[in-house]
C-alpha atoms as a PDB file:
ATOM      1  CA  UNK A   1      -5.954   6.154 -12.441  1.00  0.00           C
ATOM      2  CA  UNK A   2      -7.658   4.506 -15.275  1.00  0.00           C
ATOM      3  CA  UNK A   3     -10.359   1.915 -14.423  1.00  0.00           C
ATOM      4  CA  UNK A   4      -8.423  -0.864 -16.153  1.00  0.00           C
ATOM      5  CA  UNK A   5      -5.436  -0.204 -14.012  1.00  0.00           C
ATOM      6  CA  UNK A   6      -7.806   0.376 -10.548  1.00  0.00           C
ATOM      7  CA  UNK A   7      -9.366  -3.335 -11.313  1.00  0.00           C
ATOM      8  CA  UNK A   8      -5.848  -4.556 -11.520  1.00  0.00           C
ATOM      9  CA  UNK A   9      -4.979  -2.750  -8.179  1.00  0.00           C
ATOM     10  CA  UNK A  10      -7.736  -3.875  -6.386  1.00  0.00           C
ATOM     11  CA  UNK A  11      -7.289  -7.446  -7.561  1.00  0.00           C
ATOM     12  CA  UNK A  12      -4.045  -7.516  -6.424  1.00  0.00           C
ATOM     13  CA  UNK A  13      -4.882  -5.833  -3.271  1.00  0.00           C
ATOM     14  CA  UNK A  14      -7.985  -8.578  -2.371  1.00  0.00           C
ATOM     15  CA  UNK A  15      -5.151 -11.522  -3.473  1.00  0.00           C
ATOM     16  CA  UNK A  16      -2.637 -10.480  -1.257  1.00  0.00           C
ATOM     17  CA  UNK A  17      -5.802  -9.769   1.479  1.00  0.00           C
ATOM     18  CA  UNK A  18      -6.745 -13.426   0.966  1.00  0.00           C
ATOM     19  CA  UNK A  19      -3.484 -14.910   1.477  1.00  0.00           C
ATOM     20  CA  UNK A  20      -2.413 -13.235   4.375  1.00  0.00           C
ATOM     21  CA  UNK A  21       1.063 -11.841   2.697  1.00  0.00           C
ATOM     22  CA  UNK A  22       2.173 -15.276   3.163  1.00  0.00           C
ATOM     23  CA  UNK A  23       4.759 -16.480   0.755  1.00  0.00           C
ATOM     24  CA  UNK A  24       4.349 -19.990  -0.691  1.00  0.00           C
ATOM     25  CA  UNK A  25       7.341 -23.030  -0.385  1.00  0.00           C
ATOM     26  CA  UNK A  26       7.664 -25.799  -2.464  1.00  0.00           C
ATOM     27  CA  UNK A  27       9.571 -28.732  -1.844  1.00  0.00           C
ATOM     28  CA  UNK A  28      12.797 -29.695  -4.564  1.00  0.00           C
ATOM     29  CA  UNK A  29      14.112 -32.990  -4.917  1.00  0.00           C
ATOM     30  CA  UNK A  30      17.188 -33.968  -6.341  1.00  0.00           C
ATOM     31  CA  UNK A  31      16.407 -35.685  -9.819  1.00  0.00           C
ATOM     32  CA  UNK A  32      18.814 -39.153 -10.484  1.00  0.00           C
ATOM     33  CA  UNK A  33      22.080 -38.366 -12.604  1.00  0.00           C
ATOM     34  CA  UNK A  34      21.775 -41.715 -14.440  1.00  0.00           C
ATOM     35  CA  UNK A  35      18.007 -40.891 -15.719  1.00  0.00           C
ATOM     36  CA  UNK A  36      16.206 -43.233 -13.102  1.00  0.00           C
ATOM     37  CA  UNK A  37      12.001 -42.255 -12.622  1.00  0.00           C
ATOM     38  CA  UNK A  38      12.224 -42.889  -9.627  1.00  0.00           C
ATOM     39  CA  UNK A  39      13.387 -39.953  -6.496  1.00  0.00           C
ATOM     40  CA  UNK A  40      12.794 -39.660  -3.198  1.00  0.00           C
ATOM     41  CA  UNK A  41      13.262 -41.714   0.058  1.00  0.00           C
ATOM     42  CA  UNK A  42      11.201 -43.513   2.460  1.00  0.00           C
ATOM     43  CA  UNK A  43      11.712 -42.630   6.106  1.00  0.00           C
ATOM     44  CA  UNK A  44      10.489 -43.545   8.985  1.00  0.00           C
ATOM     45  CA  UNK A  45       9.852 -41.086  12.255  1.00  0.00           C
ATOM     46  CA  UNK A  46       9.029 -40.891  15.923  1.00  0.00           C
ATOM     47  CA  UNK A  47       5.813 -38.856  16.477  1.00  0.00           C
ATOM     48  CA  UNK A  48       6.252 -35.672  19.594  1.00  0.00           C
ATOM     49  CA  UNK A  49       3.137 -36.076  21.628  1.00  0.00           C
ATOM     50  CA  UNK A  50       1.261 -32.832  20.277  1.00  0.00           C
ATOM     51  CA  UNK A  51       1.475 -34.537  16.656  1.00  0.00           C
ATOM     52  CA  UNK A  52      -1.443 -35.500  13.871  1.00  0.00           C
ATOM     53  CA  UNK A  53      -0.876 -37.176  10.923  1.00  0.00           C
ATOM     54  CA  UNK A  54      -2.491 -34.219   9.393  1.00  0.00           C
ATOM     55  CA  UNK A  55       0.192 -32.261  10.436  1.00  0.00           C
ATOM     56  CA  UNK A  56       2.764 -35.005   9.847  1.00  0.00           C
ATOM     57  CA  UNK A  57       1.613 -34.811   6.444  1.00  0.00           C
ATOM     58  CA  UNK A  58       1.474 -31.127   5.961  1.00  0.00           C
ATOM     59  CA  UNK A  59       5.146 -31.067   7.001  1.00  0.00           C
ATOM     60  CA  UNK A  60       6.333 -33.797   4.720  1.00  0.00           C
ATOM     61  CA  UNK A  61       4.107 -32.471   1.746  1.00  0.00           C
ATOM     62  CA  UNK A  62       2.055 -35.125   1.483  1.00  0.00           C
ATOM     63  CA  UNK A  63      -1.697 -36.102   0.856  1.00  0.00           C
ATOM     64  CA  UNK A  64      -3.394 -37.137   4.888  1.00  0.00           C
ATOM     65  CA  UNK A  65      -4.798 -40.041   2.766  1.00  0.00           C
ATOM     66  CA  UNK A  66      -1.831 -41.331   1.457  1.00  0.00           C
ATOM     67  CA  UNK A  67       0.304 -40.953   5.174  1.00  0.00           C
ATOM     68  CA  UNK A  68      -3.166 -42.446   6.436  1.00  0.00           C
ATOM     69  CA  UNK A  69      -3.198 -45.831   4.198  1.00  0.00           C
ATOM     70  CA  UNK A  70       0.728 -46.292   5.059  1.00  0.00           C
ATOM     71  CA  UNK A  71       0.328 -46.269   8.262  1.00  0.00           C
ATOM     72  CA  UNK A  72      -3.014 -48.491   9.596  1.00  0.00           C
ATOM     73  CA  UNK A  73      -3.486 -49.009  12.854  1.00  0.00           C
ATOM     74  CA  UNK A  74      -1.870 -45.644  13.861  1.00  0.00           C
ATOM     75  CA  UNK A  75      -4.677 -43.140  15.203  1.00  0.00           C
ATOM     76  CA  UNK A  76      -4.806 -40.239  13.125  1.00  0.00           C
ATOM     77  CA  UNK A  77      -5.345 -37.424  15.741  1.00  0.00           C
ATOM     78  CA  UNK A  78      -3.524 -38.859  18.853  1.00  0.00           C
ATOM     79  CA  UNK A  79      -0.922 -41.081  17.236  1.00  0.00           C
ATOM     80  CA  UNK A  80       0.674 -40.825  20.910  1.00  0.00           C
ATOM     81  CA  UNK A  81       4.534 -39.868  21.938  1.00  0.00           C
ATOM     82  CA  UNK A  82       7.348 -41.798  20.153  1.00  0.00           C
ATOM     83  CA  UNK A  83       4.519 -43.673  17.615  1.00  0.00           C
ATOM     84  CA  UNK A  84       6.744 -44.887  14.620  1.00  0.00           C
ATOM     85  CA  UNK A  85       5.213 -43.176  11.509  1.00  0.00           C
ATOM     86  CA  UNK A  86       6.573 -44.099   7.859  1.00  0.00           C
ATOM     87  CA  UNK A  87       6.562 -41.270   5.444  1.00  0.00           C
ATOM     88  CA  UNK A  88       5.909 -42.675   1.867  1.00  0.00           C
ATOM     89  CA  UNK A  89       8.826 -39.688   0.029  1.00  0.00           C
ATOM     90  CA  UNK A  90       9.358 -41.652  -2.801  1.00  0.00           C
ATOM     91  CA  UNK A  91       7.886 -40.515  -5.885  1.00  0.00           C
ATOM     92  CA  UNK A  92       7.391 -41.661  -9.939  1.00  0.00           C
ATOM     93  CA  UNK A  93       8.096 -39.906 -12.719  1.00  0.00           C
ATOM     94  CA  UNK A  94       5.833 -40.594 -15.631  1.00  0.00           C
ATOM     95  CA  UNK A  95       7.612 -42.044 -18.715  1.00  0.00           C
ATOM     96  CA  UNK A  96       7.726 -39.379 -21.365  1.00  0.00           C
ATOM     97  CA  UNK A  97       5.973 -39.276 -24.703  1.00  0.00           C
ATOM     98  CA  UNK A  98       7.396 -41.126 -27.375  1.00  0.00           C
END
């Protein structure tokens, strides 16, 4: 094996090392037929008792901070069983380029 193609190996090796195999998921949304910038919804949820809103957030791919400042007064590691918890889903589009 030529050392060019070992350092490729080995990279390869250490990234899928690092990452645990794990495969990566990104979240689609379905963009407005009539051209609109904005997409998305806002919902609203019941927390289960074992929730955070760091997980909460994880789920609904979204920033802790941004679930946090939604959602004051709610405690962000025991939100507590059947807590209503709005999830911020819609979303912006910048305007394009002229």
């Amino acid at each position: 094996m030529t050392r060019v193609r070992f350092c490729k190996f080995l990279f390869l090796l250490c990234a899928a090392l690092v990452t645990g195999g794990q495969t990566v998921h990104a979240v689609e949304y379905e963009l407005r037929e009539d051209g609109g910038e904005v997409f998305g919804a806002i919902e609203r949820i019941q927390t289960r008792y074992e929730d955070t809103l760091i997980e909460i957030a994880r789920r609904y791919s979204l920033g802790y901070e941004e679930l946090l400042r939604v959602n004051p007064g709610v405690d962000p590691w025991l939100p507590g069983e059947g807590t209503s918890v709005l999830i911020p889903g819609k979303r912006l589009l910048p305007r394009r380029a002229l």
